[in-house]
C-alpha atoms as a PDB file:
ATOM      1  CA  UNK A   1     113.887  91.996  92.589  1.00  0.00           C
ATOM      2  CA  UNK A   2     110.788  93.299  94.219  1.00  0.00           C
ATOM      3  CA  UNK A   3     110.139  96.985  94.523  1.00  0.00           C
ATOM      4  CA  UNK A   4     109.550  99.271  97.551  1.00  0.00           C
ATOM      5  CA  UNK A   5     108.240 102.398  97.992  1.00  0.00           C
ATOM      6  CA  UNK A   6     109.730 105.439  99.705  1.00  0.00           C
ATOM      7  CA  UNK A   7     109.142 108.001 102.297  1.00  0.00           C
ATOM      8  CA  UNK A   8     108.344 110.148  99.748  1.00  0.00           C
ATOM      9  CA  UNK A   9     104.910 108.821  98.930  1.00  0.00           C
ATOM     10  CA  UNK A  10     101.888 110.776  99.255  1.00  0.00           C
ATOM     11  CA  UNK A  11      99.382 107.996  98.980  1.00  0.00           C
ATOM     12  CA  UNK A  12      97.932 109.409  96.005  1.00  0.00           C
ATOM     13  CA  UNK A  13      96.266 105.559  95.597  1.00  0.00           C
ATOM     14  CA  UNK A  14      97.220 105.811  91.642  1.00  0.00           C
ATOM     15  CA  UNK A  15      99.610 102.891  92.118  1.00  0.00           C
ATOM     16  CA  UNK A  16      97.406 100.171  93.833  1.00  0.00           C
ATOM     17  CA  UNK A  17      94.784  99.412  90.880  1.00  0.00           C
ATOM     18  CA  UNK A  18      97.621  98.902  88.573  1.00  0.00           C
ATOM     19  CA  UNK A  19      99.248  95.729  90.115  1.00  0.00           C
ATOM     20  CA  UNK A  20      98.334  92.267  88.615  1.00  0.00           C
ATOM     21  CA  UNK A  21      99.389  91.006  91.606  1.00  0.00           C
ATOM     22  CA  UNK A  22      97.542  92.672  94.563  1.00  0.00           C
ATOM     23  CA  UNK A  23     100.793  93.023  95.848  1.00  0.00           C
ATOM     24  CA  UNK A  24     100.266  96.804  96.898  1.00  0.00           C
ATOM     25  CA  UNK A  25      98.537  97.670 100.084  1.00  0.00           C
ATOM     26  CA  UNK A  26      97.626 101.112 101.829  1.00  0.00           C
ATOM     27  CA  UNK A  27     100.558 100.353 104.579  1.00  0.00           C
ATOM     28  CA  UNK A  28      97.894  99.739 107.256  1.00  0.00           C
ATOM     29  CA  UNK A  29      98.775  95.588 107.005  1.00  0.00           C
ATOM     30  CA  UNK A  30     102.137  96.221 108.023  1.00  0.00           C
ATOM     31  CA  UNK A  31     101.667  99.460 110.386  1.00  0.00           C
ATOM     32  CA  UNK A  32     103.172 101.777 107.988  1.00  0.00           C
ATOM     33  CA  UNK A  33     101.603 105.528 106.957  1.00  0.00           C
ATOM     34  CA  UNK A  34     102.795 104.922 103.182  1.00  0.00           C
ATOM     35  CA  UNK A  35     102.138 102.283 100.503  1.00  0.00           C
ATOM     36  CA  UNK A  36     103.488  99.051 101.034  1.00  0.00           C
ATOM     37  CA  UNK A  37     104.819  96.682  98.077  1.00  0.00           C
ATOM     38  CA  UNK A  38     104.388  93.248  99.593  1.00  0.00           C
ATOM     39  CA  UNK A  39     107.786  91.720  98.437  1.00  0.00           C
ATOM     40  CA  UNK A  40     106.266  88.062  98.507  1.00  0.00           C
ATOM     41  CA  UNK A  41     103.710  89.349  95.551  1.00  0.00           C
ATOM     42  CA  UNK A  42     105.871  91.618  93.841  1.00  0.00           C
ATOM     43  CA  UNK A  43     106.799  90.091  90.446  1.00  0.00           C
ATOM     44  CA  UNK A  44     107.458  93.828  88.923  1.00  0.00           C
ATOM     45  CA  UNK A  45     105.152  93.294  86.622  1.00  0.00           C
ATOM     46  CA  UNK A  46     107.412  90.143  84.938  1.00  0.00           C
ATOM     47  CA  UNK A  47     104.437  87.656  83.154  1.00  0.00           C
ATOM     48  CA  UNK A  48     102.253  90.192  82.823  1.00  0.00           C
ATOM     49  CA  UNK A  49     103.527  93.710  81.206  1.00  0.00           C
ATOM     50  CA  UNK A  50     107.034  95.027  79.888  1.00  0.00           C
ATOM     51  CA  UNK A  51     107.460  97.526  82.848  1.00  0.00           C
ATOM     52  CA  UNK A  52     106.435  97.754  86.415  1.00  0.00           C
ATOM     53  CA  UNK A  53     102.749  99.805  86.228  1.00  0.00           C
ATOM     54  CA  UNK A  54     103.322 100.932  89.394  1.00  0.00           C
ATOM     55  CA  UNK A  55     106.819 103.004  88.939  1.00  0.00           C
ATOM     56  CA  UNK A  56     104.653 104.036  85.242  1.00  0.00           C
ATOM     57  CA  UNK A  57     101.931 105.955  86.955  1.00  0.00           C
ATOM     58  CA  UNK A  58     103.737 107.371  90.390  1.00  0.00           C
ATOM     59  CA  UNK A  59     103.518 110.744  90.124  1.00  0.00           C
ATOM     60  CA  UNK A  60     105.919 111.383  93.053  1.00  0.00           C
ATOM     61  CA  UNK A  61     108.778 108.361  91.484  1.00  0.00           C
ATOM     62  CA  UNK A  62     108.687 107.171  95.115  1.00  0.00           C
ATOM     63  CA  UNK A  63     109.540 103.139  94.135  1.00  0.00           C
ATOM     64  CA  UNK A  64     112.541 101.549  93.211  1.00  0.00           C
ATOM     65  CA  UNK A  65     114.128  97.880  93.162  1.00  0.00           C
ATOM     66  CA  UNK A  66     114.691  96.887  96.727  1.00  0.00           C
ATOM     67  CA  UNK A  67     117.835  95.780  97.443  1.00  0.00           C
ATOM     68  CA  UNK A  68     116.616  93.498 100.264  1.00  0.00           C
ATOM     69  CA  UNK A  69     114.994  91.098  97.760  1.00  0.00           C
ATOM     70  CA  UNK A  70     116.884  90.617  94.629  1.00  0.00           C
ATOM     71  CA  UNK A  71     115.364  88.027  91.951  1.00  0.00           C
ATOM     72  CA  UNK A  72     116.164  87.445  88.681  1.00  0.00           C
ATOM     73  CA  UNK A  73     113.585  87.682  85.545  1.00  0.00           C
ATOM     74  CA  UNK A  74     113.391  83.686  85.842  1.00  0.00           C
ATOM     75  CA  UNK A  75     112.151  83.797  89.553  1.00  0.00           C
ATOM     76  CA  UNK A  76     110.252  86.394  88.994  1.00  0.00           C
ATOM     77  CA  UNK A  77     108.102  84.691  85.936  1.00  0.00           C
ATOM     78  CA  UNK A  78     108.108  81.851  88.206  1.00  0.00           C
ATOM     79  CA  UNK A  79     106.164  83.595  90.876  1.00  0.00           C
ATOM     80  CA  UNK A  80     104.109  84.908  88.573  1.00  0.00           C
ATOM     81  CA  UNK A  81     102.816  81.742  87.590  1.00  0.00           C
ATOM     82  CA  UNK A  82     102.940  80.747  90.856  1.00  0.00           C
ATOM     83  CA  UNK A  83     100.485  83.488  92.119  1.00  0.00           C
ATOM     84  CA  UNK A  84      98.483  83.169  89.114  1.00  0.00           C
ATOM     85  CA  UNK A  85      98.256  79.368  89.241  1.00  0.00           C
ATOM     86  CA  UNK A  86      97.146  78.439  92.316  1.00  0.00           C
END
């Protein structure tokens, strides 16, 4: 499952140098005044730590599994190495 961040961010910018993906973008790709978690990218951190480093350092706890784009640990690794491998 891919993340997504809430209303309640404050674009404090901690959470965007901590993806491995890149998937995390100021919002203005996608016309939004908040962080955006690109679901395509987002691998929660599966293949390359034990917990999503973005929910670790948000100060606010503004992201959460999105329930729009459920995956299981399998398809996520498998992105991973997708995104990583190409």
């Amino acid at each position: 499952m891919a993340l997504i961040i809430s209303e309640d961010c404050t674009n404090c910018d901690v959470c965007l140098p901590e993806c491995p993906n890149e998937a995390i973008s100021d919002g203005s790709d996608v016309d939004l005044d908040i962080y955006f978690i690109h679901p395509d990218l987002c691998t929660e951190c599966v293949g390359a730590f034990d917990e999503p480093q973005c929910v670790e350092v948000c100060p606010v706890e503004c992201i959460e599994p999105d329930p729009d784009h459920e995956e299981s640990k399998e398809a996520l690794q498998a992105k991973y190495e997708a995104i990583h491998n190409s």
